[in-house]
N, C-alpha and C. Protein backbone atom coordinates (compact mmCIF):
# COMPACT_ATOMS: atom_id res chain seq x y z
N UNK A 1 -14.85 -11.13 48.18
CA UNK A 1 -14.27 -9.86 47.79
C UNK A 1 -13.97 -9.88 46.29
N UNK A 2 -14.60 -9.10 45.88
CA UNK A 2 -13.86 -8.36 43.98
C UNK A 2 -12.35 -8.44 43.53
N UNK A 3 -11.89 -8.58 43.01
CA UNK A 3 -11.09 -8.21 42.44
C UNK A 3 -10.59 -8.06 41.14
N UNK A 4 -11.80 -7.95 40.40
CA UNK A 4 -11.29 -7.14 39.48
C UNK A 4 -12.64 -6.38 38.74
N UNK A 5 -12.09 -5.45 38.24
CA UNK A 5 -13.27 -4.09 38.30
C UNK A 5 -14.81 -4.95 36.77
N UNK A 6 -15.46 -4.30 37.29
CA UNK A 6 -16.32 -4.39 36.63
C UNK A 6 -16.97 -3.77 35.00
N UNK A 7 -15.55 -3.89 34.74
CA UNK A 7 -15.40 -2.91 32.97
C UNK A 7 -15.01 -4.43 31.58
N UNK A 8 -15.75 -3.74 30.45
CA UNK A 8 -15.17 -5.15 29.66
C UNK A 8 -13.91 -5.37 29.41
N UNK A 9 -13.52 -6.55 28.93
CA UNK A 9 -12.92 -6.50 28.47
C UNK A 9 -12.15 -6.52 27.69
N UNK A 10 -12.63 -6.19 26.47
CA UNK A 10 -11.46 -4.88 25.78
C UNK A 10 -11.41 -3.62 25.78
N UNK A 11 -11.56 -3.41 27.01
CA UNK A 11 -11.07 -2.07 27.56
C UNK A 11 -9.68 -2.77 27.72
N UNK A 12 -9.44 -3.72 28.51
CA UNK A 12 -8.00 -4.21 29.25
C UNK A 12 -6.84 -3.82 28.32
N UNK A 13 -7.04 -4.30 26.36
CA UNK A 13 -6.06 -4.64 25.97
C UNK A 13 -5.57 -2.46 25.22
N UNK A 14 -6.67 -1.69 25.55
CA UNK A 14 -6.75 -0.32 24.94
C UNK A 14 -6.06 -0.16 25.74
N UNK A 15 -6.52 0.09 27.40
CA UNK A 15 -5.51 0.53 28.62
C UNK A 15 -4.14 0.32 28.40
N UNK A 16 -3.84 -1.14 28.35
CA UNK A 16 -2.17 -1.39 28.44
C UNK A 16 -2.10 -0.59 26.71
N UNK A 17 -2.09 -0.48 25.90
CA UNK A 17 -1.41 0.50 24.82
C UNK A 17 -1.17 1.57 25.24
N UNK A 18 -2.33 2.15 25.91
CA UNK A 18 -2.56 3.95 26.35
C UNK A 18 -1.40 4.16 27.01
N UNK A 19 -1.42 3.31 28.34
CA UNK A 19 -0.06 3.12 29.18
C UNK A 19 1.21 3.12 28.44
N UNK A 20 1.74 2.52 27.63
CA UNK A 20 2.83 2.11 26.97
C UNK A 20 3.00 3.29 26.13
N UNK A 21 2.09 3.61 25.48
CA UNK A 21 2.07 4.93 24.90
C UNK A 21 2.79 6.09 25.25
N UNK A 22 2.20 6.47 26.44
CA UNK A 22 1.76 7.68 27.93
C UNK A 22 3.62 7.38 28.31
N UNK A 23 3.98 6.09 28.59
CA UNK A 23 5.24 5.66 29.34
C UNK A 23 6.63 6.16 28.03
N UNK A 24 6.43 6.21 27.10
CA UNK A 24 7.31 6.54 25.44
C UNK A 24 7.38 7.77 25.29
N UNK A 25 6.07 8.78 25.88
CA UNK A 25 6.06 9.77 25.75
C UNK A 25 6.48 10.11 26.75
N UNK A 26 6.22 10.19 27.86
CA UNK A 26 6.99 10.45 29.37
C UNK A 26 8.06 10.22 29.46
N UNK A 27 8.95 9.08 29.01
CA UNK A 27 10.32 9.12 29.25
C UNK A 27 11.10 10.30 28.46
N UNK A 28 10.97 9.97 26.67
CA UNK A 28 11.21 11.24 26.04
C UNK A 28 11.30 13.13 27.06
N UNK A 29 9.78 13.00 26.86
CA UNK A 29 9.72 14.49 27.92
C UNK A 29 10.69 14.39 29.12
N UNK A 30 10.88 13.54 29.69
CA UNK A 30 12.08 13.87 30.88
C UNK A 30 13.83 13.83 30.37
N UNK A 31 13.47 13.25 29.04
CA UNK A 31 14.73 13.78 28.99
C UNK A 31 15.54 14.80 28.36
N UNK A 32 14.37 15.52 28.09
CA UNK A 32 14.82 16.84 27.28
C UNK A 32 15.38 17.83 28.47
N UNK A 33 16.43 18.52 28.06
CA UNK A 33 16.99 19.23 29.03
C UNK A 33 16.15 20.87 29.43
N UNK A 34 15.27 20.72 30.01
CA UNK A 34 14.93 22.66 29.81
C UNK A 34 14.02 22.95 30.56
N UNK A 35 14.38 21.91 31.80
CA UNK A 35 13.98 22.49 33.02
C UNK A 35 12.87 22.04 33.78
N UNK A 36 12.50 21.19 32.98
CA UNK A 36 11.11 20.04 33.11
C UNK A 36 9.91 20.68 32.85
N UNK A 37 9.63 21.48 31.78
CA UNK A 37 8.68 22.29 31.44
C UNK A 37 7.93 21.34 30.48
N UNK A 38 8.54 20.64 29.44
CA UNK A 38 8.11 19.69 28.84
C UNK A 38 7.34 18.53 29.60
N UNK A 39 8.26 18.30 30.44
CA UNK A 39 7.70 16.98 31.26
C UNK A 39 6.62 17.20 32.65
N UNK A 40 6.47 18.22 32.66
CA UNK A 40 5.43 19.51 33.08
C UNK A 40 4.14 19.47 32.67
N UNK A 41 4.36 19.62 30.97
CA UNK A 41 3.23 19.69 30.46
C UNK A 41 2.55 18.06 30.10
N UNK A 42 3.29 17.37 29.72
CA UNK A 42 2.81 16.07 29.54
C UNK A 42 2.33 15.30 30.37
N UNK A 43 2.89 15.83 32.12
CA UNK A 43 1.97 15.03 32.74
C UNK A 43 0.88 15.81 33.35
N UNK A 44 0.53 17.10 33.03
CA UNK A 44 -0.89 17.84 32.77
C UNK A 44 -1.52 16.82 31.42
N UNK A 45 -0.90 17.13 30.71
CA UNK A 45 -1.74 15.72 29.53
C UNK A 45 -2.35 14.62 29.78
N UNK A 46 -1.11 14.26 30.53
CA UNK A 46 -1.46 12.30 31.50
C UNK A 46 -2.79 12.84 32.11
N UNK A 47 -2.90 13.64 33.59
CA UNK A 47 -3.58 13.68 33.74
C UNK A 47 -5.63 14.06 33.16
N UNK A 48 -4.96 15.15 32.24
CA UNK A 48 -6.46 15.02 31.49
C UNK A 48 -7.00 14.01 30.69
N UNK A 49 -5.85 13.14 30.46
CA UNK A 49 -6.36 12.25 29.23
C UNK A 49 -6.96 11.30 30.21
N UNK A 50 -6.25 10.52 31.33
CA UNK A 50 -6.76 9.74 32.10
C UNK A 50 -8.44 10.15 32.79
N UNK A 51 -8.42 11.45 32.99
CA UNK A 51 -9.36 11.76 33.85
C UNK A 51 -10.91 11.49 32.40
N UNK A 52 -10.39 11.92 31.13
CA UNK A 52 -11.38 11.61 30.16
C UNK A 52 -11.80 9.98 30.03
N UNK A 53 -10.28 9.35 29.67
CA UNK A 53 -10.48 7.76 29.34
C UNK A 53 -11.67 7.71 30.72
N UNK A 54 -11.66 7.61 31.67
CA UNK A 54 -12.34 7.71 33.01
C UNK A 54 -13.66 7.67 32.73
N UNK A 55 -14.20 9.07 32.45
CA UNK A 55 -15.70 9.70 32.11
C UNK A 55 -16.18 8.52 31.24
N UNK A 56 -15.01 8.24 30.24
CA UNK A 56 -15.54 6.89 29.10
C UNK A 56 -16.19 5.87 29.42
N UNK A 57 -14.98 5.41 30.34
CA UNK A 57 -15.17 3.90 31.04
C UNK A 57 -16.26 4.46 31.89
N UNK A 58 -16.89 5.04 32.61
CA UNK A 58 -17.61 4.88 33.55
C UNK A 58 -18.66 4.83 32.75
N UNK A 59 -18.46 5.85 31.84
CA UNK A 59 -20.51 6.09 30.95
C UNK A 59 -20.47 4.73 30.31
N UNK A 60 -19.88 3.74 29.89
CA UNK A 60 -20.36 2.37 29.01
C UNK A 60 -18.91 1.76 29.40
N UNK A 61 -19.53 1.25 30.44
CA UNK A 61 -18.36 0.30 31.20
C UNK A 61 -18.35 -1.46 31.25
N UNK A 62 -19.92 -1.76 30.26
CA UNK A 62 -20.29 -3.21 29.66
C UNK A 62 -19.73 -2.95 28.38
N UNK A 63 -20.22 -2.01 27.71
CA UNK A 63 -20.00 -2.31 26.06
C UNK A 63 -19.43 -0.84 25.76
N UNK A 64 -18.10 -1.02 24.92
CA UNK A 64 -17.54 0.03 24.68
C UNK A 64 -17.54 -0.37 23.38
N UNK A 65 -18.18 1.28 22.96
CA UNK A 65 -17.98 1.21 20.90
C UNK A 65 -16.65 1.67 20.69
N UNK A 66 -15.96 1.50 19.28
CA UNK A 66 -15.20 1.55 18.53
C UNK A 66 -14.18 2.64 18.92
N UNK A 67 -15.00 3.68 19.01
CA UNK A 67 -14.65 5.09 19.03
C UNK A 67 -14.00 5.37 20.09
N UNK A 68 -14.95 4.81 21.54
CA UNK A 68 -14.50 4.76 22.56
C UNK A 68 -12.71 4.20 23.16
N UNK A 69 -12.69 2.73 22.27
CA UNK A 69 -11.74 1.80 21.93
C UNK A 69 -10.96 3.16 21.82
N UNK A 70 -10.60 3.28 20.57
CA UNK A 70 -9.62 4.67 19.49
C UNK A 70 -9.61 5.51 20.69
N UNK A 71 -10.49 6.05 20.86
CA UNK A 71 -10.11 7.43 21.45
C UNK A 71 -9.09 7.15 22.54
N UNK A 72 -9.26 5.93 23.90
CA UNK A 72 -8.50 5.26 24.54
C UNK A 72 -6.79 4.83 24.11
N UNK A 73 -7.30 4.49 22.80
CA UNK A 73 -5.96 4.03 22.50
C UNK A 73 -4.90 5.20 21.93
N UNK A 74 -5.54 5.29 21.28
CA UNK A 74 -4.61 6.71 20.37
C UNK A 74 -5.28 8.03 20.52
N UNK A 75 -6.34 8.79 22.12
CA UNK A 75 -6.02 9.94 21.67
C UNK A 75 -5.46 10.64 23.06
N UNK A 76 -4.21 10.14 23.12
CA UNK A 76 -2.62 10.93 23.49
C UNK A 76 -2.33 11.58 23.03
N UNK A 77 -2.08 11.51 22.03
CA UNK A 77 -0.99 12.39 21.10
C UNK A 77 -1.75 13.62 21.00
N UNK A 78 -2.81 13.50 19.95
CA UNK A 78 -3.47 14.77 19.85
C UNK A 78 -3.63 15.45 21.01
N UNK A 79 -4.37 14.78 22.08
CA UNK A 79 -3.88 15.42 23.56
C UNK A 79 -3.39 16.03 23.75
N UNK A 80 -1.83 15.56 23.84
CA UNK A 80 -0.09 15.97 23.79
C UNK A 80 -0.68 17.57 23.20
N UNK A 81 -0.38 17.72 21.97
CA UNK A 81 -0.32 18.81 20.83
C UNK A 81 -1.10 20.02 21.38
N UNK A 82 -2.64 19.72 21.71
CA UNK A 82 -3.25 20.37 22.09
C UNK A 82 -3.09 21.05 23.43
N UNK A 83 -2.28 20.58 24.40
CA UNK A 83 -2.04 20.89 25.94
C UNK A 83 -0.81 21.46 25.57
N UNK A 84 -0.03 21.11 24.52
CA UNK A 84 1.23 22.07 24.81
C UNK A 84 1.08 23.72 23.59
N UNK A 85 -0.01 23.41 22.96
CA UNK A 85 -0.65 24.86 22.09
C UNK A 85 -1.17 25.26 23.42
N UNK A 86 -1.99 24.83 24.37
CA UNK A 86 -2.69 25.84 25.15
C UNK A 86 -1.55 26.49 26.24
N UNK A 87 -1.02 25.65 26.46
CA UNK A 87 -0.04 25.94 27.51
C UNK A 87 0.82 27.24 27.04
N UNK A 88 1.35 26.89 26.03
CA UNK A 88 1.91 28.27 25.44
C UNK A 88 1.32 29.70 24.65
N UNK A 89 -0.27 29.50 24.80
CA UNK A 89 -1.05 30.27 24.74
C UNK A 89 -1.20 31.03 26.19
N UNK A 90 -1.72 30.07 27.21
CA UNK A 90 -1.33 30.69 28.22
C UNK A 90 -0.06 31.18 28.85
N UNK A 91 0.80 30.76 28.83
CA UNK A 91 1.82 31.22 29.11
C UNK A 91 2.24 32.56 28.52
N UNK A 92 1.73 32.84 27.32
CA UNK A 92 2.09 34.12 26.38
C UNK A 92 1.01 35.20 27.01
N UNK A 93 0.26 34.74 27.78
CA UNK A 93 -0.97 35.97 28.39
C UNK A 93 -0.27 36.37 29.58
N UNK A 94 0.48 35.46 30.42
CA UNK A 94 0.75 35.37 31.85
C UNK A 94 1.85 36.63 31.57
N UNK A 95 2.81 36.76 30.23
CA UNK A 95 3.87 37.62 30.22
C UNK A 95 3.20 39.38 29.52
N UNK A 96 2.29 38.98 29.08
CA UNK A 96 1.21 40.36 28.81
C UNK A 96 0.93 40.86 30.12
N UNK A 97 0.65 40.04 31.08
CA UNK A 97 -0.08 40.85 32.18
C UNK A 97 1.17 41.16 33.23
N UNK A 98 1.93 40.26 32.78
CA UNK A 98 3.55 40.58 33.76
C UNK A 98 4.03 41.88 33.31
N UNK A 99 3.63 42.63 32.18
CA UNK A 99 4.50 43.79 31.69
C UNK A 99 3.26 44.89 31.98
N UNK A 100 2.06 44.41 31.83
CA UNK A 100 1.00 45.19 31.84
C UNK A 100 0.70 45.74 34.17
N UNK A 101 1.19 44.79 34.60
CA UNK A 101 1.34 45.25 35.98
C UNK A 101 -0.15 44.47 36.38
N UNK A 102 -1.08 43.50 35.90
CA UNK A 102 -1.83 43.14 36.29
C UNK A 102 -2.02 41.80 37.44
């Protein structure tokens, strides 16, 4: 029996940052008081970012370039930024159509 996945490794040492990362930012977001809207959106973040790192690791799961590395490691944040601009993009349509009767 396997046990342990078939990805290189330095993927291993990107993952545990991403995590530690993801875990700094998650605690923060829960503790802002306002209803868990923050901590709402960040783990819509968690989830897309994971579901990308994913697509990564699977397409070059022997040899991961540089980029791949980076993007794994540090792209949370931008993530972050971008999910909470859309979110409040959407959210600003949802109250257009709430007044509009749609």
């Amino acid at each position: 029996m396997r046990t342990t996945l078939p990805i290189s490794a330095s993927y291993r040492r990107t993952i545990y940052d991403a995590l530690i990362l993801q875990v700094i930012f998650g605690l923060l977001a829960m503790m802002v008081l306002d209803g868990g809207h923050i901590a709402h959106t960040t783990g819509i973040a968690v989830l897309a970012f994971w579901s990308g790192a994913a697509v990564v690791i699977i397409r070059r799961p022997s040899a991961p370039t540089q980029t791949d590395l980076w993007l794994i490691r540090f792209g949370f944040p931008p993530l972050l930024v971008v999910t909470f601009a859309l979110a409040e993009w959407i959210w600003s349509w949802h109250w257009i159509w709430k007044i509009r009767g749609l």
